[in-house]
C-alpha atoms as a PDB file:
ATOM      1  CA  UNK A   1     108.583  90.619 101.114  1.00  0.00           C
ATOM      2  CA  UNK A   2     111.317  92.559 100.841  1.00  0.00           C
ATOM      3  CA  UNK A   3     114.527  93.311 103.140  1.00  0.00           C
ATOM      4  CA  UNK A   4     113.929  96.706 103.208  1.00  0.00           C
ATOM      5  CA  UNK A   5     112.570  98.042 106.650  1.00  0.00           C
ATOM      6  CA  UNK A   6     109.567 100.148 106.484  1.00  0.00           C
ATOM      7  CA  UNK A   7     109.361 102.094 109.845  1.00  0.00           C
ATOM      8  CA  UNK A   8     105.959 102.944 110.594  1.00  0.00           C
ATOM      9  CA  UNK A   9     105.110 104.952 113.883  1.00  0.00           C
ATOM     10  CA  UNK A  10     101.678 105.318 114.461  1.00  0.00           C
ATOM     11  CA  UNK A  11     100.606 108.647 116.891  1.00  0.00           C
ATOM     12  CA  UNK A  12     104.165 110.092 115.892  1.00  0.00           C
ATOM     13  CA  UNK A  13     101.758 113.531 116.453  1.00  0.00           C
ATOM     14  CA  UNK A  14      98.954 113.556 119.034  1.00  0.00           C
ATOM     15  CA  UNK A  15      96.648 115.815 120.891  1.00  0.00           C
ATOM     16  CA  UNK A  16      98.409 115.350 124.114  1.00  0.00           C
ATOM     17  CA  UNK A  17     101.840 116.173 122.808  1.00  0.00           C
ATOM     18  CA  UNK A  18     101.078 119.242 120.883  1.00  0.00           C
ATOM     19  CA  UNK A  19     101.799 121.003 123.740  1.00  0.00           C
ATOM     20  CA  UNK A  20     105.448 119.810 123.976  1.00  0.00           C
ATOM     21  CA  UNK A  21     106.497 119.524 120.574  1.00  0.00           C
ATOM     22  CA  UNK A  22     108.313 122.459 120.103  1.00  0.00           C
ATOM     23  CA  UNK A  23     110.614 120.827 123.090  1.00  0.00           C
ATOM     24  CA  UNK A  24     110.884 117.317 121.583  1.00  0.00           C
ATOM     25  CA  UNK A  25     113.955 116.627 121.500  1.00  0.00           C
ATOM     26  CA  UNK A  26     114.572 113.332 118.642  1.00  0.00           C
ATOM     27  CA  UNK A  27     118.253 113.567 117.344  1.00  0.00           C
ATOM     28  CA  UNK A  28     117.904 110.301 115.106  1.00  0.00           C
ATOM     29  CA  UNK A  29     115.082 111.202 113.572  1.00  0.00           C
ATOM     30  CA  UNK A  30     116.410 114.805 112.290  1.00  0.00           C
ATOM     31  CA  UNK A  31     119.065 113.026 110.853  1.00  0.00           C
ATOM     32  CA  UNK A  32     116.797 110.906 109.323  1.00  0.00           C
ATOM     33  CA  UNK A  33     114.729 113.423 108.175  1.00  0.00           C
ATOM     34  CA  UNK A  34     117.418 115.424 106.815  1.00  0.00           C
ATOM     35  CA  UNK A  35     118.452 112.684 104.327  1.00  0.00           C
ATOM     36  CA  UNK A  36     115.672 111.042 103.198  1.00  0.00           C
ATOM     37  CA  UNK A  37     113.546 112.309 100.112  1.00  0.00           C
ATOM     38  CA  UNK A  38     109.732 113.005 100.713  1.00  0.00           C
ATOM     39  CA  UNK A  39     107.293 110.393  99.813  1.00  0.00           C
ATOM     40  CA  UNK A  40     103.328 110.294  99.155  1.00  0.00           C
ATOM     41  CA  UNK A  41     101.181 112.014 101.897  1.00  0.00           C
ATOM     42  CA  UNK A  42      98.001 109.711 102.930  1.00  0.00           C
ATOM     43  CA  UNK A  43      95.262 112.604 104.195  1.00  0.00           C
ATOM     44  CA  UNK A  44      92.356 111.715 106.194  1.00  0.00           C
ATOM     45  CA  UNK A  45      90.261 113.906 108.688  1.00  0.00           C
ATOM     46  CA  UNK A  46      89.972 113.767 112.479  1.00  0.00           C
ATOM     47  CA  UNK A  47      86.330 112.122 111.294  1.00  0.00           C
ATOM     48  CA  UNK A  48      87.916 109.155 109.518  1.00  0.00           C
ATOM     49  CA  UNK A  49      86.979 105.798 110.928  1.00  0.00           C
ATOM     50  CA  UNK A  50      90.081 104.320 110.081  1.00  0.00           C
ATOM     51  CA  UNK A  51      93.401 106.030 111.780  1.00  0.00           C
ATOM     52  CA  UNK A  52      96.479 106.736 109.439  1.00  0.00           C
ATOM     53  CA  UNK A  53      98.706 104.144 110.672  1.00  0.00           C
ATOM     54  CA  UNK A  54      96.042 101.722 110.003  1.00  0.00           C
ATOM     55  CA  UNK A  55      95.656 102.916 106.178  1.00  0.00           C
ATOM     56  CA  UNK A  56      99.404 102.972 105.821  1.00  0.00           C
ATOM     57  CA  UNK A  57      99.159  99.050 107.360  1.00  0.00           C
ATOM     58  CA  UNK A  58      96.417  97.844 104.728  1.00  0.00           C
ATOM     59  CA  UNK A  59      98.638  98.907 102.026  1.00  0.00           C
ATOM     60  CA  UNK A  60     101.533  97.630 102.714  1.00  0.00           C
ATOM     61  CA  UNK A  61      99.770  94.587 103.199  1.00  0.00           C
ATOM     62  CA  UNK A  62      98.092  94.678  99.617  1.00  0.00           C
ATOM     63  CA  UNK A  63      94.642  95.790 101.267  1.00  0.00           C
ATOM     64  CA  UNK A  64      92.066  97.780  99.926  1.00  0.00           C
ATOM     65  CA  UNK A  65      91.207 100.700 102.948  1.00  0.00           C
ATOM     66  CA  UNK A  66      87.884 101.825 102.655  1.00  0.00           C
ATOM     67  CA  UNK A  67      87.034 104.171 105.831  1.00  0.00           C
ATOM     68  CA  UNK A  68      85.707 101.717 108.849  1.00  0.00           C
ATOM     69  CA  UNK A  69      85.965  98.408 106.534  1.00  0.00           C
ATOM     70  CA  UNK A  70      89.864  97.514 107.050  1.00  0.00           C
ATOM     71  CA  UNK A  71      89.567  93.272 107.634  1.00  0.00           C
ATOM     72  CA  UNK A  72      92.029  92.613 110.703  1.00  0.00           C
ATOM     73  CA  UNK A  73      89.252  90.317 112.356  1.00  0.00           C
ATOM     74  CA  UNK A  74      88.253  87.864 109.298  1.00  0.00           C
ATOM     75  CA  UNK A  75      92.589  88.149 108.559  1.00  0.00           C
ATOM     76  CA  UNK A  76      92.930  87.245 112.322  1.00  0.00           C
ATOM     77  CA  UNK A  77      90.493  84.308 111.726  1.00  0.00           C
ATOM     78  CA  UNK A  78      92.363  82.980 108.836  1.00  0.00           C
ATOM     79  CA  UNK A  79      95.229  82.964 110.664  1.00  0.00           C
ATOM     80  CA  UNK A  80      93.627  81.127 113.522  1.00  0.00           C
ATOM     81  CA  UNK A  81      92.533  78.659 111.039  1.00  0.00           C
ATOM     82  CA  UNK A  82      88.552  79.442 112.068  1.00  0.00           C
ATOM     83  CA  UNK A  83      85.657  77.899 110.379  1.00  0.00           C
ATOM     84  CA  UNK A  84      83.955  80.849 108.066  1.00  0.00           C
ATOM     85  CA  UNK A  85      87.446  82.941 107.973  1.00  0.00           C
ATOM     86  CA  UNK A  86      86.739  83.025 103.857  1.00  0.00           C
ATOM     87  CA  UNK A  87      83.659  84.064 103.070  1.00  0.00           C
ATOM     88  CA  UNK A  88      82.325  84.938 106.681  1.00  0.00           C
ATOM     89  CA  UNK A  89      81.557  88.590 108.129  1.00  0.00           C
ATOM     90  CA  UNK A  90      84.149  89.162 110.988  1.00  0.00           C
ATOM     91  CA  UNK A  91      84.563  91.704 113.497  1.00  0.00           C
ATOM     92  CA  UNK A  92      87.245  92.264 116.648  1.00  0.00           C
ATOM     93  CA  UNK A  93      85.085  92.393 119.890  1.00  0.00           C
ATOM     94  CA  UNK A  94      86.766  94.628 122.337  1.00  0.00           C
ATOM     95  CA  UNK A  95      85.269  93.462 126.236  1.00  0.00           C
ATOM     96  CA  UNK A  96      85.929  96.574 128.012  1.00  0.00           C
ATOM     97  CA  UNK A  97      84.781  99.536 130.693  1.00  0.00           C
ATOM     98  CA  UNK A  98      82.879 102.444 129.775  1.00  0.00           C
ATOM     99  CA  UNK A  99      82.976 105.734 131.799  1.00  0.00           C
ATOM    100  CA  UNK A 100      78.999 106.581 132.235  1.00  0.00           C
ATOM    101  CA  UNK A 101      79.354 111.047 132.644  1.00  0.00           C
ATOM    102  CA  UNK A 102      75.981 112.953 132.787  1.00  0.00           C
ATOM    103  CA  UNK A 103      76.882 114.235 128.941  1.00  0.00           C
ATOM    104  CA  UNK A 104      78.383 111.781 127.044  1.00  0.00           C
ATOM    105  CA  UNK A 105      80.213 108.395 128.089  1.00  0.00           C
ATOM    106  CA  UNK A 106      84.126 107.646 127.901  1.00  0.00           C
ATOM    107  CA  UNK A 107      85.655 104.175 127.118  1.00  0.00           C
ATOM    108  CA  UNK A 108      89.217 103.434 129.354  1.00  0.00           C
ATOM    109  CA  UNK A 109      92.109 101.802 127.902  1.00  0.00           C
ATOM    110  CA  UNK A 110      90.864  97.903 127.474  1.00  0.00           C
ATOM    111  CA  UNK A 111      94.572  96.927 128.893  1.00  0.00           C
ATOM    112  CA  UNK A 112      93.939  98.726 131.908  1.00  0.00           C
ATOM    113  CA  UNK A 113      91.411  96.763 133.139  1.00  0.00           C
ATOM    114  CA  UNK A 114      93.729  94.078 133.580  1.00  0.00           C
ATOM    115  CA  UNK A 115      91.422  91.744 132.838  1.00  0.00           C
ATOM    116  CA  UNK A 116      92.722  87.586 133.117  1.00  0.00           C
ATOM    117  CA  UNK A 117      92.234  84.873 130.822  1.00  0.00           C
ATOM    118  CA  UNK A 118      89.977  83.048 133.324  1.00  0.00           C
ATOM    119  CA  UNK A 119      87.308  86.478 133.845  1.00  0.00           C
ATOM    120  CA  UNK A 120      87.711  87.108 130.210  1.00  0.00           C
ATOM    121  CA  UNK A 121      86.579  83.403 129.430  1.00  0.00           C
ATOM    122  CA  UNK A 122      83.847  83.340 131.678  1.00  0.00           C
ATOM    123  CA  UNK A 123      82.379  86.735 130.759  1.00  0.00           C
ATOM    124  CA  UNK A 124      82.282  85.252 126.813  1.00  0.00           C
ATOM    125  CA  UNK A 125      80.599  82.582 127.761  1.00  0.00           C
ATOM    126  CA  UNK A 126      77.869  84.295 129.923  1.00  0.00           C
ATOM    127  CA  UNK A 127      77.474  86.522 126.769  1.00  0.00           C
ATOM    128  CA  UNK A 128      77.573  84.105 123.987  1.00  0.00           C
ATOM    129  CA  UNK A 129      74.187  83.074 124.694  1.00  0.00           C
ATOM    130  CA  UNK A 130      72.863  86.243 123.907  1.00  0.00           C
ATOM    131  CA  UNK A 131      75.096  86.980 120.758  1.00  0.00           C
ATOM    132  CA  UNK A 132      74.003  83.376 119.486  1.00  0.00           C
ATOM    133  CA  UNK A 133      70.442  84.645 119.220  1.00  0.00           C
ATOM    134  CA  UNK A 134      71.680  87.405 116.696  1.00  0.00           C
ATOM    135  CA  UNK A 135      73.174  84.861 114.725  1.00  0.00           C
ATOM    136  CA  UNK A 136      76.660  85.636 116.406  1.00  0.00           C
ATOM    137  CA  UNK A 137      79.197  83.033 117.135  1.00  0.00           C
ATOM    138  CA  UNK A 138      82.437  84.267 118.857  1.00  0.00           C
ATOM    139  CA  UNK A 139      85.554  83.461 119.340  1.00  0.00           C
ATOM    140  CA  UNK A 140      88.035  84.123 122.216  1.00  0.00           C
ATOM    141  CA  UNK A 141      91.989  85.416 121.414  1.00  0.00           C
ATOM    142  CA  UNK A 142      92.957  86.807 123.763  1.00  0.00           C
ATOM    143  CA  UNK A 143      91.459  88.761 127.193  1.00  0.00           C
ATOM    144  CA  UNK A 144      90.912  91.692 125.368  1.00  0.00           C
ATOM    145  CA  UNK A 145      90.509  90.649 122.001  1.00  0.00           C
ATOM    146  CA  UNK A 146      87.763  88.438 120.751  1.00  0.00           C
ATOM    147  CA  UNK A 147      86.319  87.596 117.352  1.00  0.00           C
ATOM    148  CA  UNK A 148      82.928  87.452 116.353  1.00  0.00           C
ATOM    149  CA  UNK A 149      81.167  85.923 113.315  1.00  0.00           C
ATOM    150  CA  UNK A 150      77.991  87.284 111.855  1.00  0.00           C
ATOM    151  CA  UNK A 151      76.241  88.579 108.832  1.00  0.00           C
ATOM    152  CA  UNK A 152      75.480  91.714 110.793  1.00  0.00           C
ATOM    153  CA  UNK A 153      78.908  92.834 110.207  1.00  0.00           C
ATOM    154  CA  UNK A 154      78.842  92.208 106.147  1.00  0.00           C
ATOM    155  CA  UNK A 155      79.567  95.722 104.869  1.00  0.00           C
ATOM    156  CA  UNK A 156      79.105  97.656 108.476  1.00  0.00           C
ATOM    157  CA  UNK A 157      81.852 100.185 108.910  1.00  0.00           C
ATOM    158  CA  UNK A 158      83.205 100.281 112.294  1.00  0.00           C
ATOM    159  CA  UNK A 159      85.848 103.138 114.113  1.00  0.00           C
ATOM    160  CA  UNK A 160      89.205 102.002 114.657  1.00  0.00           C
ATOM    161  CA  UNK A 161      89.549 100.716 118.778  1.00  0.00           C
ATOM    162  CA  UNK A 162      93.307 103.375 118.719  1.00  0.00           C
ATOM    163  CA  UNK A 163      89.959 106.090 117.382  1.00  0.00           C
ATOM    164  CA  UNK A 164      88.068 105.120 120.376  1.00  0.00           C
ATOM    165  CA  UNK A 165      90.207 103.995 123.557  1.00  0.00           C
ATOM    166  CA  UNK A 166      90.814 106.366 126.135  1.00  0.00           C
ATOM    167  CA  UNK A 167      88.009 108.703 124.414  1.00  0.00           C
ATOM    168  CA  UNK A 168      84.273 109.534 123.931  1.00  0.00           C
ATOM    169  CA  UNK A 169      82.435 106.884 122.542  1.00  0.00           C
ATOM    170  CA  UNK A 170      79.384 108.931 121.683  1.00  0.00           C
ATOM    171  CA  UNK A 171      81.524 110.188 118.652  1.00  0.00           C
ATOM    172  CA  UNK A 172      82.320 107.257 117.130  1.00  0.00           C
ATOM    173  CA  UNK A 173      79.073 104.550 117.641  1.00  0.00           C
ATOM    174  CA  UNK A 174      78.073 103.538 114.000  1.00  0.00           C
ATOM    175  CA  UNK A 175      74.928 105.027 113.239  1.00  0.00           C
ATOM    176  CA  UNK A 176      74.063 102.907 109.867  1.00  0.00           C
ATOM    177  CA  UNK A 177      70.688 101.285 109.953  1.00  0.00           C
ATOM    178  CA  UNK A 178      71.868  97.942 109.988  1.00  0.00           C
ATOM    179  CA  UNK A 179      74.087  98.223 113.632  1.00  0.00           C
ATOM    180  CA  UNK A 180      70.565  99.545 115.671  1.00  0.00           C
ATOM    181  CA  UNK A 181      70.587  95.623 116.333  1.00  0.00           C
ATOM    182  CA  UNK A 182      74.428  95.880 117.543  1.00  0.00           C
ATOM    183  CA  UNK A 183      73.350  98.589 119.614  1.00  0.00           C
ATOM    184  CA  UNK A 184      70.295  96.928 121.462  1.00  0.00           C
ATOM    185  CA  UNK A 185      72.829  94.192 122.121  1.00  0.00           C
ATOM    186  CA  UNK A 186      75.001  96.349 123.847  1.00  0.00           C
ATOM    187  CA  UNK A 187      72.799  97.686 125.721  1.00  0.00           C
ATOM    188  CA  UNK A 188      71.849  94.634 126.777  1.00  0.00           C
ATOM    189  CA  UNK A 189      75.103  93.333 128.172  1.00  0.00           C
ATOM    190  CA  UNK A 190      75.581  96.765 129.975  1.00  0.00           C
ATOM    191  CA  UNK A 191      72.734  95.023 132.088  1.00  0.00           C
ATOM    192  CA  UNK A 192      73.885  91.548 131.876  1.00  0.00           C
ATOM    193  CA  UNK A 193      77.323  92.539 132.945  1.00  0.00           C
ATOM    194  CA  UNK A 194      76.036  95.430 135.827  1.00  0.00           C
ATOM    195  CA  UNK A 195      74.927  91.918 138.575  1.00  0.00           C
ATOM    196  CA  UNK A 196      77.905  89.637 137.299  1.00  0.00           C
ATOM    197  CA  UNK A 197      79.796  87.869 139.643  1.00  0.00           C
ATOM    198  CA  UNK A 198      83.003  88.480 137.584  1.00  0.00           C
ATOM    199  CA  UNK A 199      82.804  92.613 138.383  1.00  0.00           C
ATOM    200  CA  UNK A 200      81.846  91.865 141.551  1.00  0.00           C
ATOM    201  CA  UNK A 201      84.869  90.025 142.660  1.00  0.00           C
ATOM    202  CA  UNK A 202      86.518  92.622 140.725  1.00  0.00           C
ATOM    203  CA  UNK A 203      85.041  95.371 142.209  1.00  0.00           C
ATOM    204  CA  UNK A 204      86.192  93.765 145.542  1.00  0.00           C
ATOM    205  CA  UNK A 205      90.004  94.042 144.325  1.00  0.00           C
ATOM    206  CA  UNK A 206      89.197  97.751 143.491  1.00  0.00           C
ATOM    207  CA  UNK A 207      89.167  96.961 139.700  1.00  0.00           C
ATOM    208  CA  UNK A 208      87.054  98.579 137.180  1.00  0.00           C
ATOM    209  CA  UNK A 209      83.941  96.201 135.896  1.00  0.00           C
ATOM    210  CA  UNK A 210      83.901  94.951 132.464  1.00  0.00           C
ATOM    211  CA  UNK A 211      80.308  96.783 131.363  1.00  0.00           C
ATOM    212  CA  UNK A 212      80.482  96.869 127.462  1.00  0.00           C
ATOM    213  CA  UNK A 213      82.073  96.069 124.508  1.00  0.00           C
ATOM    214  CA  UNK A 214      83.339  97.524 121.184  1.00  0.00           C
ATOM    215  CA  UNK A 215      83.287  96.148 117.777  1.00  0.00           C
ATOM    216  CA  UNK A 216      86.114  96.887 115.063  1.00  0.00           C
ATOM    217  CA  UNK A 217      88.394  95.443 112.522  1.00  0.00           C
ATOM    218  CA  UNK A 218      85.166  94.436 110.192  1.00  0.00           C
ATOM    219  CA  UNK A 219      85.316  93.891 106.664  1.00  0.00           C
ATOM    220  CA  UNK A 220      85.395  91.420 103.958  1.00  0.00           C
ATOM    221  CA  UNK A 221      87.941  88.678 103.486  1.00  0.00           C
ATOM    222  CA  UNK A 222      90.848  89.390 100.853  1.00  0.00           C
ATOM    223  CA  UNK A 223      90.483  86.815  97.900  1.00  0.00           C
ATOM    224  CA  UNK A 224      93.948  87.457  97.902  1.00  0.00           C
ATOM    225  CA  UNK A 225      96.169  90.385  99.192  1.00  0.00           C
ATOM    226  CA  UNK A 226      98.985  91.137  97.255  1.00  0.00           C
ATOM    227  CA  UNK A 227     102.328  89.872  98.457  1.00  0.00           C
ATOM    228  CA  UNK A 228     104.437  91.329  96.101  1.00  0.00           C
ATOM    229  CA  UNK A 229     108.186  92.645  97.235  1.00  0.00           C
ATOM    230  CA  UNK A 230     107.006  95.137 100.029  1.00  0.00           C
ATOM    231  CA  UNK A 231     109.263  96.452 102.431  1.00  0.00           C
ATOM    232  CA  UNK A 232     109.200  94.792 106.012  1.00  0.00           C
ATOM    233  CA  UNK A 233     106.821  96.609 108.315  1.00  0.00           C
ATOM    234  CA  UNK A 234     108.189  97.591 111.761  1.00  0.00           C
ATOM    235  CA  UNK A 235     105.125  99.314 113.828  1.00  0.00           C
ATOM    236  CA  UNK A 236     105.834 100.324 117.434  1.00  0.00           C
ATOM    237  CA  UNK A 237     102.761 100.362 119.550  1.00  0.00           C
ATOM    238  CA  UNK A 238     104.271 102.582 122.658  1.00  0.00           C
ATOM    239  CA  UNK A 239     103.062 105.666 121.555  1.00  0.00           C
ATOM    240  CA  UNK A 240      99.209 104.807 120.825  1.00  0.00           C
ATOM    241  CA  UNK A 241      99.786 102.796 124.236  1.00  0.00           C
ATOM    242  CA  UNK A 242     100.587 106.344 126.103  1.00  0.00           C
ATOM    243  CA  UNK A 243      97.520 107.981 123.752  1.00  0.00           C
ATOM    244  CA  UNK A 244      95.130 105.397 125.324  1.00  0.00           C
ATOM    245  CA  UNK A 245      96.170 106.168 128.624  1.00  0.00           C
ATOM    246  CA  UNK A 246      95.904 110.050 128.133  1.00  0.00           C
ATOM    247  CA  UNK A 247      99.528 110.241 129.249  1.00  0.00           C
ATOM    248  CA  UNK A 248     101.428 112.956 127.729  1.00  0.00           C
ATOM    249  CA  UNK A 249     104.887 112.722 130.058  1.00  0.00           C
ATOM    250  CA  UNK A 250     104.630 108.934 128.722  1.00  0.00           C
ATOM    251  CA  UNK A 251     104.289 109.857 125.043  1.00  0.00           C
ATOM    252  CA  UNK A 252     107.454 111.875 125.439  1.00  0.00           C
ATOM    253  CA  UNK A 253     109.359 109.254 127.125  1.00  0.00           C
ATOM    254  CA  UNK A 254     108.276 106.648 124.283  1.00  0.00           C
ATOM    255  CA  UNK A 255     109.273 109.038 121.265  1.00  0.00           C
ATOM    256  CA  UNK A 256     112.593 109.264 123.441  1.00  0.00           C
ATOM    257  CA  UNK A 257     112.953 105.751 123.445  1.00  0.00           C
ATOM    258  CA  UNK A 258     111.939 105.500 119.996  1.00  0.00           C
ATOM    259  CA  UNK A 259     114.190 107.802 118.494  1.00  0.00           C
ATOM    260  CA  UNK A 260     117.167 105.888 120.604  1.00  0.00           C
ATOM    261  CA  UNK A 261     116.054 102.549 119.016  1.00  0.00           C
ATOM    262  CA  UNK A 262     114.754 101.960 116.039  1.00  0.00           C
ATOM    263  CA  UNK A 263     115.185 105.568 114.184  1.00  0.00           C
ATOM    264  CA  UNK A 264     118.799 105.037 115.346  1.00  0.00           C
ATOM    265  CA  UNK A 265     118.711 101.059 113.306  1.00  0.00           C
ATOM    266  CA  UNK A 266     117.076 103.030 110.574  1.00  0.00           C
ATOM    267  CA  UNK A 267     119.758 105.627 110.507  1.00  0.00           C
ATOM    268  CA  UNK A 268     122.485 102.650 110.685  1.00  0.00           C
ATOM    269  CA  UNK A 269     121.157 100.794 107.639  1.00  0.00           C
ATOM    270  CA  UNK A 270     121.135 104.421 106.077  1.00  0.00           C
ATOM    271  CA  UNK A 271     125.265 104.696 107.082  1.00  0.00           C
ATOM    272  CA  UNK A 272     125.783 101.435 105.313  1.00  0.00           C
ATOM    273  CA  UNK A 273     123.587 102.745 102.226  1.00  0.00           C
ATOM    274  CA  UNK A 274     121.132 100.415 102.653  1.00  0.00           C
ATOM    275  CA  UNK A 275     117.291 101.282 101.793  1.00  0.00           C
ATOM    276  CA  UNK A 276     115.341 102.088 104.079  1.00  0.00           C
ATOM    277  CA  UNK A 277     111.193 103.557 104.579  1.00  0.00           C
ATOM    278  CA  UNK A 278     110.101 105.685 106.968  1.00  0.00           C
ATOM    279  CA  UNK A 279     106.298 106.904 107.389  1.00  0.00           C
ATOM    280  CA  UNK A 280     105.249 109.021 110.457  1.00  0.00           C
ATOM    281  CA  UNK A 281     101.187 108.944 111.476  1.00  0.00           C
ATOM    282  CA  UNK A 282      99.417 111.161 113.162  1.00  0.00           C
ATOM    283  CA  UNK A 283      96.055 111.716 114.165  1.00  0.00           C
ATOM    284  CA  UNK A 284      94.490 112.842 110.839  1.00  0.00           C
ATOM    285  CA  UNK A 285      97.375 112.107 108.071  1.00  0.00           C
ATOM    286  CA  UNK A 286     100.567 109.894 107.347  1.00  0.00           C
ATOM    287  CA  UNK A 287     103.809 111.403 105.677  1.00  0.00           C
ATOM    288  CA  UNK A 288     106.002 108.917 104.009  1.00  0.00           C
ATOM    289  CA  UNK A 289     109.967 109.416 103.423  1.00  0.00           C
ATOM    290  CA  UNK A 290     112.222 107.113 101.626  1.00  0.00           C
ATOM    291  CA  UNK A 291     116.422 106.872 100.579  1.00  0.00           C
ATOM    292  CA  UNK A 292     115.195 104.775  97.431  1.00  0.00           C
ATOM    293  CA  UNK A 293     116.114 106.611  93.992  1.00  0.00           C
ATOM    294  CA  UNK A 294     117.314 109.349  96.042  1.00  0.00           C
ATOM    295  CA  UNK A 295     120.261 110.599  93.809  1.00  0.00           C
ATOM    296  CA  UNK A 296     123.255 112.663  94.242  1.00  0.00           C
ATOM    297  CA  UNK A 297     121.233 115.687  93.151  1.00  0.00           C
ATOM    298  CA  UNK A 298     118.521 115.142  95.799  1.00  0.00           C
ATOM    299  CA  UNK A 299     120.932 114.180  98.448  1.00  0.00           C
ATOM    300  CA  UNK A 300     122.600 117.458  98.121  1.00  0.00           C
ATOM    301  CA  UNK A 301     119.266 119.245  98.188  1.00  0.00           C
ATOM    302  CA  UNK A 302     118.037 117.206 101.319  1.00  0.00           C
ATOM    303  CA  UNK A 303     121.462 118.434 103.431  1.00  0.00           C
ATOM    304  CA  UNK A 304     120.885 122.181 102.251  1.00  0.00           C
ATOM    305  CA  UNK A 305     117.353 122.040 102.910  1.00  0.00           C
ATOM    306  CA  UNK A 306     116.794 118.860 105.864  1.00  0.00           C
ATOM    307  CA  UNK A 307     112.698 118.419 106.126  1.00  0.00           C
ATOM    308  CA  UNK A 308     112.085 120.289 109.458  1.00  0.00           C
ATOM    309  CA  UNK A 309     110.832 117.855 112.159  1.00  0.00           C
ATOM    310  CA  UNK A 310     108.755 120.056 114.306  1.00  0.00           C
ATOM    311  CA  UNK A 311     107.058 121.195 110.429  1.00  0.00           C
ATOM    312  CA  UNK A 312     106.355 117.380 109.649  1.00  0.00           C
ATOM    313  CA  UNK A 313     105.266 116.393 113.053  1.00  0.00           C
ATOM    314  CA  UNK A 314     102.889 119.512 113.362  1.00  0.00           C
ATOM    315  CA  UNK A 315     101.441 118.816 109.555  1.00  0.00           C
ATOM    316  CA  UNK A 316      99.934 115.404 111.042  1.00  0.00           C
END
């Protein structure tokens, strides 16, 4: 890995801040913008499984991205040293509350739930039962995060949680033959988890139950990624936070902060004529910018003609 800092900022353009972008007001990053040279454009749809930011991730990580099939649960098993994290078919299991409306149903931000170690633990373990008799084994991380282990999720491509949080989940339920077996089992806990005594103490405290879950992250181990001289990754999360929560004053506020932070350390390494990456996501596509090979020719053409930010942000 390289020291060059690759600044990614996933949600840099969202729904909820359309509204306000003409008024965005992100000094650093128009300076930025204004002296870096274009880069490769990654284009997806509002359909794709997989979000920009995520695609931009699995390459700079040496990963192949097909749609739905990006392997953060069997990488996050390796890492955890589990048995099966080589050859095993992994997938993130998301515990979290769905929103049941006459039309369609709505999943809330899993890290609004608040949910503790001790509820989270005891909810896997009333479910594991169930998930064993699928051939399931899982695997807890954290409250919110789980892993799971099972040849269901060989080849099954999944949406992205930052695709589904905080939005309908009728839109995005994988419809492939081989997840109607995922989908009995979640309907299944929705009835497990409607008489548990964990969402009834909750309940009691005025929190929101735990009534479903959500599977993502699947796909096949890496043999190998490539680890060649890629430039360090820095990937704020405060902006898909603020997405999740459907909280547009809150997206402004974190592009604010953003802009005063680490567009302002990117602009500093620039000063000092240091390399730097920057790639901005948004909902549908990811625009890349970069000072490397940027010569005296381009620089001059980059301060007559600075990359408009409200164009760039609006082309997302």
């Amino acid at each position: 890995m390289s020291d060059t800092p690759h600044l990614v900022i996933p949600f840099a353009a969202a729904e909820l801040g359309r509204p306000a972008l003409s008024s965005l007001q992100l000094p650093n990053l128009e300076k930025l913008l204004a002296r870096l040279a274009p880069g490769p454009t990654d284009k997806g749809s509002e359909e794709s499984l997989t979000p920009p930011h995520e695609r931009v991730l699995a390459h700079a990580q040496g990963l192949a991205s097909p749609d739905g099939l990006l392997p953060w649960a069997a990488l996050e098993a390796g890492r955890l040293g589990l048995a099966g994290a080589a050859d095993g078919a992994w997938a993130i299991v998301t515990p979290c509350h769905w929103e049941m409306a006459s039309a369609h149903v709505d999943m809330d931000d899993p890290d609004g739930l608040r949910l503790t170690e001790a509820e989270s633990r005891t909810l896997l373990a009333a479910m594991q039962t169930y998930f064993e008799e699928d051939g399931i084994a899982l695997f807890y991380v954290t409250p919110t995060t789980w892993l799971a282990r099972g040849e269901w999720f060989r080849g099954l491509a999944t949406a992205s949680l930052d695709r589904v949080a905080g939005r309908r989940v009728d839109d995005w339920m994988p419809r492939a033959e081989q997840a109607r077996g995922l989908r009995r089992l979640q309907n299944e806990m929705q009835m497990l988890l409607y008489t548990h005594a964990v969402n009834d103490e909750r309940g009691a405290r005025g929190l929101a139950p735990v009534n479903s879950f959500w599977v993502s992250g699947t796909g096949d181990s890496p043999a190998s990624p490539s680890r060649g001289n890629e430039p360090k990754t820095i990937a704020p999360r405060g902006l898909a936070e603020a997405v999740r929560r459907n909280d547009g004053p809150g997206w402004m506020a974190t592009w604010q902060h953003i802009d005063a932070t680490d567009c302002a350390a990117l602009l500093q390494r620039l000063d000092q004529k240091k390399p730097v990456q920057l790639t901005l996501c948004g909902e549908n596509h990811a625009r890349s910018f970069t000072s490397t090979g940027l010569g005296l020719r381009q620089r001059i053409a980059s301060l007559l003609s600075p990359t408009r930010l409200l164009t760039v942000l609006e082309s997302l």
